[in-house]
Every structure is written in C-alpha cells, then in structure tokens.
Protein backbone atom coordinates (compact mmCIF):
# COMPACT_ATOMS: atom_id res chain seq x y z
CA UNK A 1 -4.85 -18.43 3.85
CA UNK A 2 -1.88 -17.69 6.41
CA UNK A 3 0.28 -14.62 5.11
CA UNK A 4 3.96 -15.47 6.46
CA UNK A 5 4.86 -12.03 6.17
CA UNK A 6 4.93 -9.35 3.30
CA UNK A 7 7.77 -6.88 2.35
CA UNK A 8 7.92 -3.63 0.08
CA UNK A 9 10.34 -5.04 -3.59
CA UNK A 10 11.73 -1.28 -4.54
CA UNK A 11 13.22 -3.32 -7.86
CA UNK A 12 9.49 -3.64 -8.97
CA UNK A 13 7.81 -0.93 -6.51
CA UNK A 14 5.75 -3.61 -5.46
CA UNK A 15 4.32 -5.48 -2.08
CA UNK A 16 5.33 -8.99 -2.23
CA UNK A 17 2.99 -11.08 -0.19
CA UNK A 18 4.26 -14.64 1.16
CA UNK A 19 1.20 -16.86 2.01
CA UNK A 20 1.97 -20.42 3.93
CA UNK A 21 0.72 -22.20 1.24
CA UNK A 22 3.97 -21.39 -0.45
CA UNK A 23 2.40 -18.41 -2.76
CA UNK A 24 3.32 -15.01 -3.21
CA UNK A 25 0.94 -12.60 -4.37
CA UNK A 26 2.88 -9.21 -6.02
CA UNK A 27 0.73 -6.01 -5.92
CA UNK A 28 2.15 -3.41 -8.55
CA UNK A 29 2.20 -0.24 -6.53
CA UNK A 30 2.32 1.87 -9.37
CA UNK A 31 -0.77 0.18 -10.50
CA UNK A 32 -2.60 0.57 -7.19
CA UNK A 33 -1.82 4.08 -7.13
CA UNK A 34 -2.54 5.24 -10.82
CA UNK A 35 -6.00 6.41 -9.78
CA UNK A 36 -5.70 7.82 -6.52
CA UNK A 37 -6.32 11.46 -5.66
CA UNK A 38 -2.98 12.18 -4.19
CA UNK A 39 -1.71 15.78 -2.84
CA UNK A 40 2.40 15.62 -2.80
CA UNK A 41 1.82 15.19 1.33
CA UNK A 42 -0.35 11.95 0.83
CA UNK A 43 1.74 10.43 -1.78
CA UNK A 44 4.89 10.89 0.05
CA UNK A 45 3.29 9.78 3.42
CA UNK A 46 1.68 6.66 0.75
CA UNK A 47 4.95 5.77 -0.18
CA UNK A 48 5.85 5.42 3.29
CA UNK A 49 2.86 3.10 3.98
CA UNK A 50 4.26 0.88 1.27
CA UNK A 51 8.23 0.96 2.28
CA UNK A 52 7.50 0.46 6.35
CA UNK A 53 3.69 -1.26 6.60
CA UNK A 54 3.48 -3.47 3.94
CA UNK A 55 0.48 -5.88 5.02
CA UNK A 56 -1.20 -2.63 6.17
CA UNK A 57 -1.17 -1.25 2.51
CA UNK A 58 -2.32 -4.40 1.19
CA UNK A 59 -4.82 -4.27 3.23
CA UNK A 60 -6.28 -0.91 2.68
CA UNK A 61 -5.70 -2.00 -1.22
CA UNK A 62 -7.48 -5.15 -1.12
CA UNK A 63 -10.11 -3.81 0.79
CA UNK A 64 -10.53 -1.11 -1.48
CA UNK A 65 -10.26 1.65 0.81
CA UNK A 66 -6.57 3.49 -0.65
CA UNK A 67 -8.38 6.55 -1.59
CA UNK A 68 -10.23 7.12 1.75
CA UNK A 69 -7.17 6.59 3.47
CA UNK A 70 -5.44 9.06 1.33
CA UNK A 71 -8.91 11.40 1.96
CA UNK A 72 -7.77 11.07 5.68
CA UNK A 73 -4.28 11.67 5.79
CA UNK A 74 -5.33 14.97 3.96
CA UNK A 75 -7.27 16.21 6.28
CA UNK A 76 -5.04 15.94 9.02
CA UNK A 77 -2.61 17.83 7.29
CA UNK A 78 -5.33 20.99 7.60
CA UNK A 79 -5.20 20.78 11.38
C-alpha cells in the first residue's frame, strides 16, 4: 500500500489519506483525540500536528502511540 499523499479536511476535522490503489482512508480527528490526556499546550501543538504533518499524525495514530507523543510534548514544555 503506496500513500500518494495525505492532507488535514478542516470541513470534517479529519486526515484524509490517498493510497495508489485509488482509496482514501478518513481518520476522524475528533475521534482520535476523545481519549487523550491533553494539557491546552499539547492540544494546541496536536492540532498543529494534524493541520501541517498529516501522514506524521496518522502515523503516531495508527501506531497507537498519540498519547505518548502528547506525554512528550508535555514534558518539554517543563524545561
């Protein structure tokens, strides 16, 4: 599976995913984030991730690692 390229949809808050198989695959962003741990800083700096990185937050989502990157981007925010 090739991704062609993947872009943030702010009419659906969502990561649309093009695939070179002709597929799109649509992760809700609200619905990856309703769990998450977030402090204002980290959601803001989340939202971000969505908006300019898109195949880097559907990465960390598929992967399952959104809440350790969150964990991480808080802690730099102490130094």
């Amino acid at each position: 599976m090739r991704t062609i390229f993947a872009e943030y949809n702010p009419q659906c808050n969502s990561i649309d995913v093009y695939i070179s198989a002709g597929y799109m695959l649509r992760i809700d962003c609200w619905e990856a984030e309703k769990d998450l741990k977030t402090t204002p800083g980290s959601d803001c700096v989340l939202n971000e991730l969505a908006i300019n990185e898109p195949l880097e937050y559907t990465r960390l989502y598929l992967d399952e690692n959104l809440q350790m990157w969150v964990y991480t981007e808080d802690s730099l925010d102490l130094f």
